[in-house]
N, C-alpha and C. Protein backbone atom coordinates (compact mmCIF):
# COMPACT_ATOMS: atom_id res chain seq x y z
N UNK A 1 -130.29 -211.38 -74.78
CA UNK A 1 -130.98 -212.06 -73.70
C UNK A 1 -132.48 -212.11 -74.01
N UNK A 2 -133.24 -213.08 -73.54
CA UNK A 2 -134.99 -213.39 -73.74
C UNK A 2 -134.92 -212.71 -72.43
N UNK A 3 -136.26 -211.84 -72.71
CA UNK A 3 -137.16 -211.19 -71.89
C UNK A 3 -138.64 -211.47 -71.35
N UNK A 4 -138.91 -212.01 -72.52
CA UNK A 4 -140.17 -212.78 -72.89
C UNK A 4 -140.60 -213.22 -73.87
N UNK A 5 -141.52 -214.33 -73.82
CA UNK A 5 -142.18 -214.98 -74.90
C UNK A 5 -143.49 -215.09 -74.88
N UNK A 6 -143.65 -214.95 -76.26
CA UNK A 6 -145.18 -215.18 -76.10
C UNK A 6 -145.90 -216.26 -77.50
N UNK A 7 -146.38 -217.29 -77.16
CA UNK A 7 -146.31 -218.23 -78.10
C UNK A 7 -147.58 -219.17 -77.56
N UNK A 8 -147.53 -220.20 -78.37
CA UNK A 8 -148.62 -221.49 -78.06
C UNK A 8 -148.20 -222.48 -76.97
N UNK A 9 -148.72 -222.54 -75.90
CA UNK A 9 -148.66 -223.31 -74.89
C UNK A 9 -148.76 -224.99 -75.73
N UNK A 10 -147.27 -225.74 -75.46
CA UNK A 10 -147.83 -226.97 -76.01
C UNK A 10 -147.81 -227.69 -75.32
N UNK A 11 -146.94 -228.18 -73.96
CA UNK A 11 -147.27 -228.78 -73.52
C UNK A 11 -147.01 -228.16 -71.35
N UNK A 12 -147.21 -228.89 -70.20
CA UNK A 12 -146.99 -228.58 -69.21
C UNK A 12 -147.01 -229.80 -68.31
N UNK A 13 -145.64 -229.55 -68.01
CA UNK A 13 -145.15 -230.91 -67.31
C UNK A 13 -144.45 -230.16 -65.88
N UNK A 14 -145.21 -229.91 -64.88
CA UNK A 14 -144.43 -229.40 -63.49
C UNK A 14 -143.34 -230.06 -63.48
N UNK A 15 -142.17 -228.80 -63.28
CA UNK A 15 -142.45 -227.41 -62.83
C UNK A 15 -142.00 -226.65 -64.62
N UNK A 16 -142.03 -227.67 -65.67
CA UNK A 16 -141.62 -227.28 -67.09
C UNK A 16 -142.77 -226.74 -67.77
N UNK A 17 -142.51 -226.15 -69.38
CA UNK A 17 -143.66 -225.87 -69.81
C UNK A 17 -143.16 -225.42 -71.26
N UNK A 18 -143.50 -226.14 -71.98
CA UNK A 18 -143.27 -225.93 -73.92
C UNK A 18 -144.00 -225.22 -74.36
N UNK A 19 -143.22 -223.93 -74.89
CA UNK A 19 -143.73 -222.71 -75.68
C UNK A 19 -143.66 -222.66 -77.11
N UNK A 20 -143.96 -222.71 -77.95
CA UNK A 20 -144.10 -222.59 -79.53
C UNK A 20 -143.98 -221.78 -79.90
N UNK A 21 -142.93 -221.02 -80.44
CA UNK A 21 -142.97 -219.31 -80.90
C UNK A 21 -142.18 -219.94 -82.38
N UNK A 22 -143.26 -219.84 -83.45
CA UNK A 22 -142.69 -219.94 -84.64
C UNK A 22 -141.99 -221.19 -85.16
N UNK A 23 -142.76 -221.92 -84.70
CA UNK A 23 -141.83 -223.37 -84.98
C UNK A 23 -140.78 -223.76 -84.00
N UNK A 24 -140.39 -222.57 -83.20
CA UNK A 24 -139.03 -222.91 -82.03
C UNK A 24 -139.88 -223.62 -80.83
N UNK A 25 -139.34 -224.62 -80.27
CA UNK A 25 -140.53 -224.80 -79.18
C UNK A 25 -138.55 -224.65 -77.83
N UNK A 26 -139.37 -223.68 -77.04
CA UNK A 26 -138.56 -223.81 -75.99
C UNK A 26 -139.11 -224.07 -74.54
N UNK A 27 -138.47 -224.82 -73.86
CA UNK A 27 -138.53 -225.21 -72.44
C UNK A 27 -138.16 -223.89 -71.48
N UNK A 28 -139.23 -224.07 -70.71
CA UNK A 28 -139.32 -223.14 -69.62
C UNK A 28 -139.82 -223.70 -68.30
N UNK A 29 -138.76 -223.19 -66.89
CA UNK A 29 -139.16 -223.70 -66.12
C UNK A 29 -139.78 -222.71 -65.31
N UNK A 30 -140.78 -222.82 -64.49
CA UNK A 30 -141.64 -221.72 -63.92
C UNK A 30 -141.96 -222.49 -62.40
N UNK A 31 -142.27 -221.11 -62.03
CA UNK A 31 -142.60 -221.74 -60.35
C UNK A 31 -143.99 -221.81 -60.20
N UNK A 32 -144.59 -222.34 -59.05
CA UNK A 32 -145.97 -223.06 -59.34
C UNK A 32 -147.04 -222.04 -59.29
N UNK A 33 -146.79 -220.80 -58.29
CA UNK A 33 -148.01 -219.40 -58.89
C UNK A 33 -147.68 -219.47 -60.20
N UNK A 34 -146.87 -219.16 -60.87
CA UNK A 34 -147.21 -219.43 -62.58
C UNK A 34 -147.78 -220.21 -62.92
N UNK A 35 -147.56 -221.64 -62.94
CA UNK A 35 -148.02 -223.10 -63.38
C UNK A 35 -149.80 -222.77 -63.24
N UNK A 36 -150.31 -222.31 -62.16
CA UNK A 36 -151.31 -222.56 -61.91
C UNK A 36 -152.40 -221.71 -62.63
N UNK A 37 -151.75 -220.79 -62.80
CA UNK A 37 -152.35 -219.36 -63.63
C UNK A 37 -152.30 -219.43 -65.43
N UNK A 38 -151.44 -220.39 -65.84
CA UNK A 38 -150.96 -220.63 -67.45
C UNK A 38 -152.75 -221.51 -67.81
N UNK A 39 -152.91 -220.71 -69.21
CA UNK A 39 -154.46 -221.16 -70.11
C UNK A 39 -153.78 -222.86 -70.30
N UNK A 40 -154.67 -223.82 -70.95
CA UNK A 40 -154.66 -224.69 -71.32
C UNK A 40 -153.95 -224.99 -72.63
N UNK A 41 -153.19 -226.12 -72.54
CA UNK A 41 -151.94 -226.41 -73.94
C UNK A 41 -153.13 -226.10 -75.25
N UNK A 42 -152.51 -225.68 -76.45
CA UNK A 42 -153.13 -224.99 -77.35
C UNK A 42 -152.99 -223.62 -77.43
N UNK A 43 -153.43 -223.00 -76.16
CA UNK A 43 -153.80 -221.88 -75.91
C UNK A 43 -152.51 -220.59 -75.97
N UNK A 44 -152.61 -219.82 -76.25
CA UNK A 44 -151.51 -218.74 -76.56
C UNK A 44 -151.50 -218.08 -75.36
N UNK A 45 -150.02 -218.31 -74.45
CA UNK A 45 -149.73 -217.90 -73.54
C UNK A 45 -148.56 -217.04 -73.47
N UNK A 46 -148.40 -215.83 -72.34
CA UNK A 46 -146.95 -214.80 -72.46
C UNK A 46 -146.52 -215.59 -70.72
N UNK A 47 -144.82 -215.31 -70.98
CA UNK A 47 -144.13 -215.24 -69.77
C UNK A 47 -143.45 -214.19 -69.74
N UNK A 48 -142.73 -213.42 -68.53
CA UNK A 48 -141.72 -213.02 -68.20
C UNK A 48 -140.44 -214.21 -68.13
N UNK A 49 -139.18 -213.35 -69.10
CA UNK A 49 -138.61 -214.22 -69.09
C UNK A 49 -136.85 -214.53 -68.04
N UNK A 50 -136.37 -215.03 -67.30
CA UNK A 50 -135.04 -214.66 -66.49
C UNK A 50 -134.40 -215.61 -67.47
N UNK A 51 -133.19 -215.01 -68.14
CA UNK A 51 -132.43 -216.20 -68.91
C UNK A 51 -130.99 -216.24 -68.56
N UNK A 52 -130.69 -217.32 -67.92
CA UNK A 52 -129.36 -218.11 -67.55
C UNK A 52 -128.23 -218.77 -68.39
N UNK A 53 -126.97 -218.35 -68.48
CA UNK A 53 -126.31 -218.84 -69.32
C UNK A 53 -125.24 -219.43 -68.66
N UNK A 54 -125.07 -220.47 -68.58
CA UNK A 54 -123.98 -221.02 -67.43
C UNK A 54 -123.43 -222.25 -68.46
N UNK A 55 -122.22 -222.61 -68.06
CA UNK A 55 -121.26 -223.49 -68.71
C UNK A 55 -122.14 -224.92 -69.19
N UNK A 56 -122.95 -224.91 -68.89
CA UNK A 56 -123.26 -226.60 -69.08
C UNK A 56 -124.86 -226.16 -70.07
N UNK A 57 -125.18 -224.94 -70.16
CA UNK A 57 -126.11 -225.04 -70.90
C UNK A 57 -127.55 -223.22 -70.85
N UNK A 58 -127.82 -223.01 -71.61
CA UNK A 58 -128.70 -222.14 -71.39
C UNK A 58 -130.34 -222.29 -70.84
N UNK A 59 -130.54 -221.59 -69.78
CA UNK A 59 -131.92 -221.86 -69.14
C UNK A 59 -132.92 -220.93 -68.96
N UNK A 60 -134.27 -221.26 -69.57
CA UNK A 60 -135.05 -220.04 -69.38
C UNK A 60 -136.09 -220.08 -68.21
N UNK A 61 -136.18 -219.35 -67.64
CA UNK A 61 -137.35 -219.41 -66.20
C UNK A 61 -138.11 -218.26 -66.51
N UNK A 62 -139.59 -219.22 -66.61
CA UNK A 62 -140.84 -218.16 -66.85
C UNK A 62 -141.52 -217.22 -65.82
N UNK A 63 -142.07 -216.18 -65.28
CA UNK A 63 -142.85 -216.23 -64.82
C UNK A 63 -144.17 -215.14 -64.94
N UNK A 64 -145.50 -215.27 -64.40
CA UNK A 64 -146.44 -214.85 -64.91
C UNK A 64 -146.53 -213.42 -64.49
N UNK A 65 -145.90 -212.58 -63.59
CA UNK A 65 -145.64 -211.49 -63.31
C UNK A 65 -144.38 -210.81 -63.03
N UNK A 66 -144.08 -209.52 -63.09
CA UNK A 66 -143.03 -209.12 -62.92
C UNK A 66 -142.36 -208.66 -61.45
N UNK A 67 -143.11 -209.12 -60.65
CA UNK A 67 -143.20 -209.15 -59.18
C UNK A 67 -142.49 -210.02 -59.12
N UNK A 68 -142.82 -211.49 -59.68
CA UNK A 68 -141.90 -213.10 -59.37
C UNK A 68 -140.83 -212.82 -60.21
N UNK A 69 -140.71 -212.19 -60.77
CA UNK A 69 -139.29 -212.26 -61.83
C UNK A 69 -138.33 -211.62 -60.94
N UNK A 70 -138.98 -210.50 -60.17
CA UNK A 70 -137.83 -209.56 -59.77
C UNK A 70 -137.71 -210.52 -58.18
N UNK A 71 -138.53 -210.86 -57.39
CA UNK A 71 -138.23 -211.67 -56.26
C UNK A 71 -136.92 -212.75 -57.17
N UNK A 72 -137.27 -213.27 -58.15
CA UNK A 72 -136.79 -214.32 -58.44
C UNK A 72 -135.39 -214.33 -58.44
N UNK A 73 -135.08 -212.92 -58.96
CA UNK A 73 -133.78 -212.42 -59.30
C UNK A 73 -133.07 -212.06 -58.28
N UNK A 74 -133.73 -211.86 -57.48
CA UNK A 74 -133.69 -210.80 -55.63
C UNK A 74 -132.49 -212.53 -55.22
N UNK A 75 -133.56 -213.60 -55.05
CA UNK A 75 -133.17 -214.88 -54.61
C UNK A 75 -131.89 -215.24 -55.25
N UNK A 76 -131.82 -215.01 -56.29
CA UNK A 76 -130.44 -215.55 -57.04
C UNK A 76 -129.35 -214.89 -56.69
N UNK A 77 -129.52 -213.51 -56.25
CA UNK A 77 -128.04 -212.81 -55.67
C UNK A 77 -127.57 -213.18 -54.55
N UNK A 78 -128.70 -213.84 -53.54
CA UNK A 78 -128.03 -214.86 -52.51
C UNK A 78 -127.16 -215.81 -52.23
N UNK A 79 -125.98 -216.04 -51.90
CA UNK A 79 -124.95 -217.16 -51.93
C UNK A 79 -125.67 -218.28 -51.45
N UNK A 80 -125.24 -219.23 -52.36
CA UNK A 80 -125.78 -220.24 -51.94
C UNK A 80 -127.36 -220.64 -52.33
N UNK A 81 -128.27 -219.69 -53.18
CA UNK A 81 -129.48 -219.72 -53.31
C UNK A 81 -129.27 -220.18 -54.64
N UNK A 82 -129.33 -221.23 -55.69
CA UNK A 82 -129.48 -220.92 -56.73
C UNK A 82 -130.94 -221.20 -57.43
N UNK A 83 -131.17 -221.22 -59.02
CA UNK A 83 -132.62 -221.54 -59.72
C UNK A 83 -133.70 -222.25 -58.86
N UNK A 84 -133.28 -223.44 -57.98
CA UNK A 84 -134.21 -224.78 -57.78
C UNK A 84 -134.56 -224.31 -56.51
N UNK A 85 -133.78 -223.63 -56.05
CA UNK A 85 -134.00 -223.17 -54.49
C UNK A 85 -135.02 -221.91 -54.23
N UNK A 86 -134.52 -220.45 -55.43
CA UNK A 86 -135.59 -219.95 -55.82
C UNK A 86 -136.98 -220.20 -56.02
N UNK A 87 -137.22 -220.88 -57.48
CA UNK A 87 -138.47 -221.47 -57.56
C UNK A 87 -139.03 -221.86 -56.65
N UNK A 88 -138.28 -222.80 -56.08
CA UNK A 88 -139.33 -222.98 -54.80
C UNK A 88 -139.45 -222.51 -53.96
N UNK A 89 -139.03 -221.53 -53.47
CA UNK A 89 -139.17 -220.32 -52.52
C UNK A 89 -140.92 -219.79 -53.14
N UNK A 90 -140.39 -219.79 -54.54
CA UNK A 90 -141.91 -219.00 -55.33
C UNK A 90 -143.06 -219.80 -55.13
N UNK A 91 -142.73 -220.85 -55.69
CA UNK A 91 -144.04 -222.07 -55.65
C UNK A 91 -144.71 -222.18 -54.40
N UNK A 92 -143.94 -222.02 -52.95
CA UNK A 92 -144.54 -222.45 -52.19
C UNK A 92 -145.02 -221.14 -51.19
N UNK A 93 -144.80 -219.47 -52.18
CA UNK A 93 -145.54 -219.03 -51.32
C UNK A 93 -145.39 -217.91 -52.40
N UNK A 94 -146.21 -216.93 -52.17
CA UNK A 94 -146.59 -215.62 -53.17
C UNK A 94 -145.63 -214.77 -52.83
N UNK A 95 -145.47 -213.80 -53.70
CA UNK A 95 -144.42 -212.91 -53.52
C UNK A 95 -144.83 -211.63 -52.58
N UNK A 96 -145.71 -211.28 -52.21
CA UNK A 96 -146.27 -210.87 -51.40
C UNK A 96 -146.35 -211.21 -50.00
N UNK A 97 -146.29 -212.31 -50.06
CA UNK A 97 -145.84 -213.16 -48.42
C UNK A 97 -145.22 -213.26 -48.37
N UNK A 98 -143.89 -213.57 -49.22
CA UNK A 98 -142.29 -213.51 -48.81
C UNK A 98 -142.25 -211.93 -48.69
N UNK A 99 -142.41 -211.17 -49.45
CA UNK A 99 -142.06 -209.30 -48.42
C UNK A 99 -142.63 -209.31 -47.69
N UNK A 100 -143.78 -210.09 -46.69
CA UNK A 100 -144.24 -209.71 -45.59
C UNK A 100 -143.50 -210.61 -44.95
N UNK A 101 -143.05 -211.97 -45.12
CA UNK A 101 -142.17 -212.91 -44.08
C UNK A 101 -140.78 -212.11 -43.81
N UNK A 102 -140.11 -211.25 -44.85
CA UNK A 102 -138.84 -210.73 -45.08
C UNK A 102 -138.90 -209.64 -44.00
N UNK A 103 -140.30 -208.54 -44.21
CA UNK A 103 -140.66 -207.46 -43.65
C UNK A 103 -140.41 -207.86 -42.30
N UNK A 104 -141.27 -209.05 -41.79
CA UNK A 104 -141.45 -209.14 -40.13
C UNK A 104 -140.47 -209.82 -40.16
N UNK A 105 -139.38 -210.79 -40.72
CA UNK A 105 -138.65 -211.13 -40.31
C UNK A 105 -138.65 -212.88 -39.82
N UNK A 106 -139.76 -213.09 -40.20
CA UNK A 106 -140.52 -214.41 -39.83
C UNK A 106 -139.70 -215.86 -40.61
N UNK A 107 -138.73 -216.19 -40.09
CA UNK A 107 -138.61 -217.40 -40.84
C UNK A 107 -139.16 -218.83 -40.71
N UNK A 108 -140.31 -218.57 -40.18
CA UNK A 108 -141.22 -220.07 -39.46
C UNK A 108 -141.90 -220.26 -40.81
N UNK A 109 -142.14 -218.80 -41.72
CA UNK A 109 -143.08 -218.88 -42.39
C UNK A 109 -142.24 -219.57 -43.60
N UNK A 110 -140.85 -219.17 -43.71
CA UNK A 110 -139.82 -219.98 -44.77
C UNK A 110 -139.89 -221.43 -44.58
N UNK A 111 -139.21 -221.65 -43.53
CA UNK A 111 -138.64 -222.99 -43.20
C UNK A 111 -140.32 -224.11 -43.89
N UNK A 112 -141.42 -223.39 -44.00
CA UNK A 112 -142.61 -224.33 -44.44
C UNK A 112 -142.44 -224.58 -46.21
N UNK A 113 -141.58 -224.04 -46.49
CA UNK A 113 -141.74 -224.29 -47.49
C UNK A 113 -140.41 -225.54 -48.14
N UNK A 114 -140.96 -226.53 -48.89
CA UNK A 114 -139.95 -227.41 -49.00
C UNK A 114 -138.65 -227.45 -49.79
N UNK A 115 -137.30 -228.00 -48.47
CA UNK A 115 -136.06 -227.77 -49.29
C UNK A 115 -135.33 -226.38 -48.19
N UNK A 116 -136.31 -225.94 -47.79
CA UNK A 116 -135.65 -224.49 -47.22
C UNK A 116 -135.35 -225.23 -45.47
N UNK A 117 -134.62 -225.15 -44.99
CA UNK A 117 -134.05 -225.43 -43.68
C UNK A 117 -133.92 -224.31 -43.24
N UNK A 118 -133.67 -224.15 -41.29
CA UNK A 118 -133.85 -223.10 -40.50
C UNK A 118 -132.47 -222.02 -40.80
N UNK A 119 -131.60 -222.48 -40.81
CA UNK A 119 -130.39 -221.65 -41.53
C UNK A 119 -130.70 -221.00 -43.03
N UNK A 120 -130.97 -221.89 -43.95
CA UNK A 120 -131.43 -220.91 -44.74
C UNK A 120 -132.46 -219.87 -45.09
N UNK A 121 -133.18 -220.48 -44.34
CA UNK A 121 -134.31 -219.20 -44.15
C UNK A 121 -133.99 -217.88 -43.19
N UNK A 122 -132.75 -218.00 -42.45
CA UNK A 122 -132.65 -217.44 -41.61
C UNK A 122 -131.43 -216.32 -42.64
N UNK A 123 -130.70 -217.03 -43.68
CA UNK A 123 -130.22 -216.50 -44.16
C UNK A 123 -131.03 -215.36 -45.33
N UNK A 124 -131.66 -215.98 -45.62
CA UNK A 124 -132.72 -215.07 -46.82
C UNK A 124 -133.30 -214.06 -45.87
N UNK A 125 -133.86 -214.26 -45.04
CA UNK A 125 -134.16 -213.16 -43.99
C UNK A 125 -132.98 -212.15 -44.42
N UNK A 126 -132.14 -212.35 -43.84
CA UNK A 126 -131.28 -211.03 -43.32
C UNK A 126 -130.89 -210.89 -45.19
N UNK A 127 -130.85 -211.19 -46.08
CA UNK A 127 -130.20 -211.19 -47.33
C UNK A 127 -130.78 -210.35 -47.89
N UNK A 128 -132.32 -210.27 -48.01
CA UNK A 128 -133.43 -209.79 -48.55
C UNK A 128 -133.93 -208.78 -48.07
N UNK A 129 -133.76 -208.43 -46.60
CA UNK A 129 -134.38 -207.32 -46.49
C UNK A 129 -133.96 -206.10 -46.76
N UNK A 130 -135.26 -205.37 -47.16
CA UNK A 130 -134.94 -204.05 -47.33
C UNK A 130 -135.35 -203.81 -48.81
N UNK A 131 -134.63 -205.17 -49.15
CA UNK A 131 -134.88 -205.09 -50.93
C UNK A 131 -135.88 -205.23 -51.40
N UNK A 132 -136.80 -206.53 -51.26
CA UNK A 132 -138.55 -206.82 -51.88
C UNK A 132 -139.21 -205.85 -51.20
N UNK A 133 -139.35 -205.03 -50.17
CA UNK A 133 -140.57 -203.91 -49.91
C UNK A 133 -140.30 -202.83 -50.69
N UNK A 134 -138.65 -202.40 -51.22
CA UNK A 134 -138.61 -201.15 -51.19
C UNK A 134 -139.38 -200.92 -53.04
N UNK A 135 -138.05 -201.82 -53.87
CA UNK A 135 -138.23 -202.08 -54.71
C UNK A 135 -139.12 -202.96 -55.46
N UNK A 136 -140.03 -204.01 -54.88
CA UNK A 136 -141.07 -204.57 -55.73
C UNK A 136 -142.06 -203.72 -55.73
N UNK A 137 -142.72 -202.54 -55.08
CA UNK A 137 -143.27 -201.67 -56.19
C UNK A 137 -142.80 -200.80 -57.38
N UNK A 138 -142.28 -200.98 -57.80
CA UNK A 138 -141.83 -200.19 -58.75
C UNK A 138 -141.26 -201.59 -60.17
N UNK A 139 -140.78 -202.58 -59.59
CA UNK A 139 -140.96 -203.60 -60.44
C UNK A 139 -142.64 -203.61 -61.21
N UNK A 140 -143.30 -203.65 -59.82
CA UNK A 140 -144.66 -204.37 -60.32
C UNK A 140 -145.58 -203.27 -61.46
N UNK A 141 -145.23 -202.07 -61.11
CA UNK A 141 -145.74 -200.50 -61.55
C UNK A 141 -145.62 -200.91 -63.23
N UNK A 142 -144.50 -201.43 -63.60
CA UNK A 142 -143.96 -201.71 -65.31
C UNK A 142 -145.10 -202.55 -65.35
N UNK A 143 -145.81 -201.79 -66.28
CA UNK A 143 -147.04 -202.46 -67.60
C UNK A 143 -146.37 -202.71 -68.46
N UNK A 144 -145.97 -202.05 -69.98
CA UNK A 144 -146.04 -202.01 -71.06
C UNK A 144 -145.45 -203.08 -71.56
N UNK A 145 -145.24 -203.42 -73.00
CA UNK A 145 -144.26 -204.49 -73.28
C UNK A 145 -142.99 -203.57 -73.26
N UNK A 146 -143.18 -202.52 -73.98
CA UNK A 146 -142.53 -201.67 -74.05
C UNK A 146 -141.20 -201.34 -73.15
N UNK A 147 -141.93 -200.98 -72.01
CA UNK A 147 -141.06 -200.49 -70.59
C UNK A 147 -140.46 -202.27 -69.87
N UNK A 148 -140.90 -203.40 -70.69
CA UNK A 148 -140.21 -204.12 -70.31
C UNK A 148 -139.40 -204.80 -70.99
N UNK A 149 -138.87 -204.04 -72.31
CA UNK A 149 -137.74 -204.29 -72.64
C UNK A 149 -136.77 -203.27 -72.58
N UNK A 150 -137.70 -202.17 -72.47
CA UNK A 150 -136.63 -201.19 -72.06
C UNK A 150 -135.58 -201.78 -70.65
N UNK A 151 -136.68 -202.29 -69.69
CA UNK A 151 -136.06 -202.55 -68.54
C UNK A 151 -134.95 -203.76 -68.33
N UNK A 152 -135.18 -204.60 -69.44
CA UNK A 152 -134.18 -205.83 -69.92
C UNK A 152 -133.20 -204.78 -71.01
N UNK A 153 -133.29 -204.23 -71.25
CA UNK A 153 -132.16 -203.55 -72.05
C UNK A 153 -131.12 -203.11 -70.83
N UNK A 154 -131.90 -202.50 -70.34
CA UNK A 154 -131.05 -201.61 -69.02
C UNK A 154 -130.16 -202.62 -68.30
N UNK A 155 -130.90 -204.23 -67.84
CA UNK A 155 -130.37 -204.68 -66.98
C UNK A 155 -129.55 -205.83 -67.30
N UNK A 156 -129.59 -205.59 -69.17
CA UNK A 156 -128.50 -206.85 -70.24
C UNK A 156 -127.09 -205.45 -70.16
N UNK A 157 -127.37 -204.52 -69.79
CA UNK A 157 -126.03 -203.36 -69.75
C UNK A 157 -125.44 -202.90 -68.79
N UNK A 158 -126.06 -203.99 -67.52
CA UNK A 158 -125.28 -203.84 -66.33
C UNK A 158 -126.12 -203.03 -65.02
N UNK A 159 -126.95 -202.35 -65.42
CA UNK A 159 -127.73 -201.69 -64.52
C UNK A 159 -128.51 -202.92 -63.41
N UNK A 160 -128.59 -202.74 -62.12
CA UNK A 160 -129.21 -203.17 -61.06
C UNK A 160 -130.32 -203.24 -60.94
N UNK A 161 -131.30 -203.84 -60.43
CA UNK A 161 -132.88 -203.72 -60.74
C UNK A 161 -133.31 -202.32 -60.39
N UNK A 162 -132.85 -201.67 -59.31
CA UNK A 162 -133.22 -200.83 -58.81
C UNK A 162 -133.18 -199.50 -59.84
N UNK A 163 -132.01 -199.11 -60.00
CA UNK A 163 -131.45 -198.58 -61.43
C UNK A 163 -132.54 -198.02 -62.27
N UNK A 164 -132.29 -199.70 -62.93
CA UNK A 164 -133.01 -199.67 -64.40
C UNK A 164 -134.51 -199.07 -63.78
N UNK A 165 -135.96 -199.70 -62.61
CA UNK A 165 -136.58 -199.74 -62.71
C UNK A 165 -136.83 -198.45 -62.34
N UNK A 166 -135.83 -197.75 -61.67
CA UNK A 166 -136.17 -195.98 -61.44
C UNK A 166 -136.26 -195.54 -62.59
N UNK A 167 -135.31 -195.78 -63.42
CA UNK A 167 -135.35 -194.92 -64.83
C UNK A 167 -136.52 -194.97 -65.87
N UNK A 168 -136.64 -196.08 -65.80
CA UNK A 168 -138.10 -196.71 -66.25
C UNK A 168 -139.21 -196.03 -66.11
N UNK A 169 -139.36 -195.94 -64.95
CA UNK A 169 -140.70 -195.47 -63.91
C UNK A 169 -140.90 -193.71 -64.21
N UNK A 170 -139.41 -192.80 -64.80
CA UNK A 170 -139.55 -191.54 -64.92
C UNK A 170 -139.93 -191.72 -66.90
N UNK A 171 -139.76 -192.52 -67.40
CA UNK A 171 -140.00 -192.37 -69.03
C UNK A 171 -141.52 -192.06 -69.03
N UNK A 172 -141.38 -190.63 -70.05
CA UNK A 172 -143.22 -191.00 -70.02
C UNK A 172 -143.97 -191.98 -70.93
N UNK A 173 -145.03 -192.19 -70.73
CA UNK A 173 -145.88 -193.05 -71.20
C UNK A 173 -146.11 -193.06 -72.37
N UNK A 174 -146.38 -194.04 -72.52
CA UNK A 174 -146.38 -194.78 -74.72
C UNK A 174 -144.91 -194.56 -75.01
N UNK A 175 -143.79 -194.39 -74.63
CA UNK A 175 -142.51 -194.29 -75.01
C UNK A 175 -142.20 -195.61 -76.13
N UNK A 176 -141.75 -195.08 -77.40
CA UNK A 176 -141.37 -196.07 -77.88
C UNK A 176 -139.97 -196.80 -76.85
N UNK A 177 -139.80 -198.26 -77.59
CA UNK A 177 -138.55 -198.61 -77.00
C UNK A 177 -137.01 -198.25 -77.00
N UNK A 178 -136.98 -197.87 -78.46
CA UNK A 178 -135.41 -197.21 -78.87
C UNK A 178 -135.39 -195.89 -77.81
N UNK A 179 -136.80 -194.92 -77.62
CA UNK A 179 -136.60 -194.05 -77.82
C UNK A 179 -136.36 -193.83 -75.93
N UNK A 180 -137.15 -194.57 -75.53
CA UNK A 180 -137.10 -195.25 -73.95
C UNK A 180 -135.59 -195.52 -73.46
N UNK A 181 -135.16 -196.13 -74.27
CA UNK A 181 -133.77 -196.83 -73.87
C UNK A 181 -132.72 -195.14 -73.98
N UNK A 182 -133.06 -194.82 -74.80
CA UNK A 182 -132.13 -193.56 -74.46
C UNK A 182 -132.37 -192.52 -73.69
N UNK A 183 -133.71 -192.53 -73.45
CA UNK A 183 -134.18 -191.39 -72.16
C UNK A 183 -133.54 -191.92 -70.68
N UNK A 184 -133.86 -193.22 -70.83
CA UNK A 184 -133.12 -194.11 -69.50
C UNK A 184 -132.01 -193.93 -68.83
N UNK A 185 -130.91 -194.33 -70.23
CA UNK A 185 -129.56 -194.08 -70.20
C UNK A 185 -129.25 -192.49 -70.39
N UNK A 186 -129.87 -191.88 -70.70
CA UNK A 186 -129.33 -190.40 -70.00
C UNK A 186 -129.65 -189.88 -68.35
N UNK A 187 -131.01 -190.94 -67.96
CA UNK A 187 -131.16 -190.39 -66.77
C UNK A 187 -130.55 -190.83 -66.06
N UNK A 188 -129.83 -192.37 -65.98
CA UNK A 188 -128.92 -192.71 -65.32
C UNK A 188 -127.25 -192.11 -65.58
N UNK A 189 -127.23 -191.41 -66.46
CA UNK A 189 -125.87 -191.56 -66.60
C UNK A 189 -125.91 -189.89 -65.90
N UNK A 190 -127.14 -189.09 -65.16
CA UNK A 190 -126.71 -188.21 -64.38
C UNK A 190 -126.62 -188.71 -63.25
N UNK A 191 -126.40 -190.09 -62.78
CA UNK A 191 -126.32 -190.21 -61.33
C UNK A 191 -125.35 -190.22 -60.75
């Protein structure tokens, strides 16, 4: 699975964006707090990466923090929520305001965003809570490149965000990655 890339920005076409890593140029679709935050084509840019493998084709969705990756992912376990519905959940509001719309419960503040209707916002409400306050700190806490492949290792082996990002969060610091991935998987496998 891609975790991330980091390559030459070549081109950016909302809500898409062509990455250059070595001659490969791959398409990435990102939500618009990303879009807006990405350097100028030329310029050597990193994403977080969510990668989708579904019958009709493989899809990568960028985004510029690991806050939107994990909301992003949060959105996709929703029935009925899929990629297009996500993103724009993201684009049209920070991830920080969706755990405070989720927190209070507010779906006036959903339904503003376009594509989302009063039922579905009403549904993400009750879907979501509990989950973006408890766990997006501890998403957001992961610096390293390191601890974030450890944390894509964990969660290409079945582990839950929550999981992986506890185990994560106890590795100590500068951990190589091999050596990460097995401190992980022993701490989970006392649970």
């Amino acid at each position: 699975m891609i975790g991330r890339l980091s390559g030459t920005l070549l081109s950016k076409n909302p809500p898409q964006v062509l990455i250059d890593i070595g001659g490969i140029g791959y398409e990435v679709d990102v939500p618009m707090s990303t879009f807006y935050h990405l350097p100028a084509t030329g310029e050597k840019a990193t994403l977080l990466i969510h990668h989708a493998v579904r019958e009709d084709g493989h899809f990568l969705y960028g985004f510029g923090s690991e806050g939107e990756r994990f909301a992003f992912r949060q959105l996709l376990k929703i029935s009925g929520v899929g990629a297009r519905t996500a993103l724009s959940v993201l684009s049209g509001m920070s991830v920080d305001d969706l755990a405070d719309a989720v927190a209070r419960q507010e779906s006036g503040r959903l339904v503003k965003v376009p594509g989302i209707g009063k039922k579905t916002a009403e549904r993400l409400l009750l879907e979501l809570k509990g989950k973006l306050a408890e766990a997006l700190p501890h998403a957001i806490s992961i610096a390293s490149d390191a601890s974030h492949d450890i944390l894509n290792a964990l969660l290409a082996l079945g582990y839950n965000d929550r999981e992986a990002a506890g185990a994560v969060k106890l590795l100590p610091a500068g951990v190589a990655t091999a050596d990460g991935i097995r401190l992980a998987l022993k701490q989970l496998s006392r649970l």
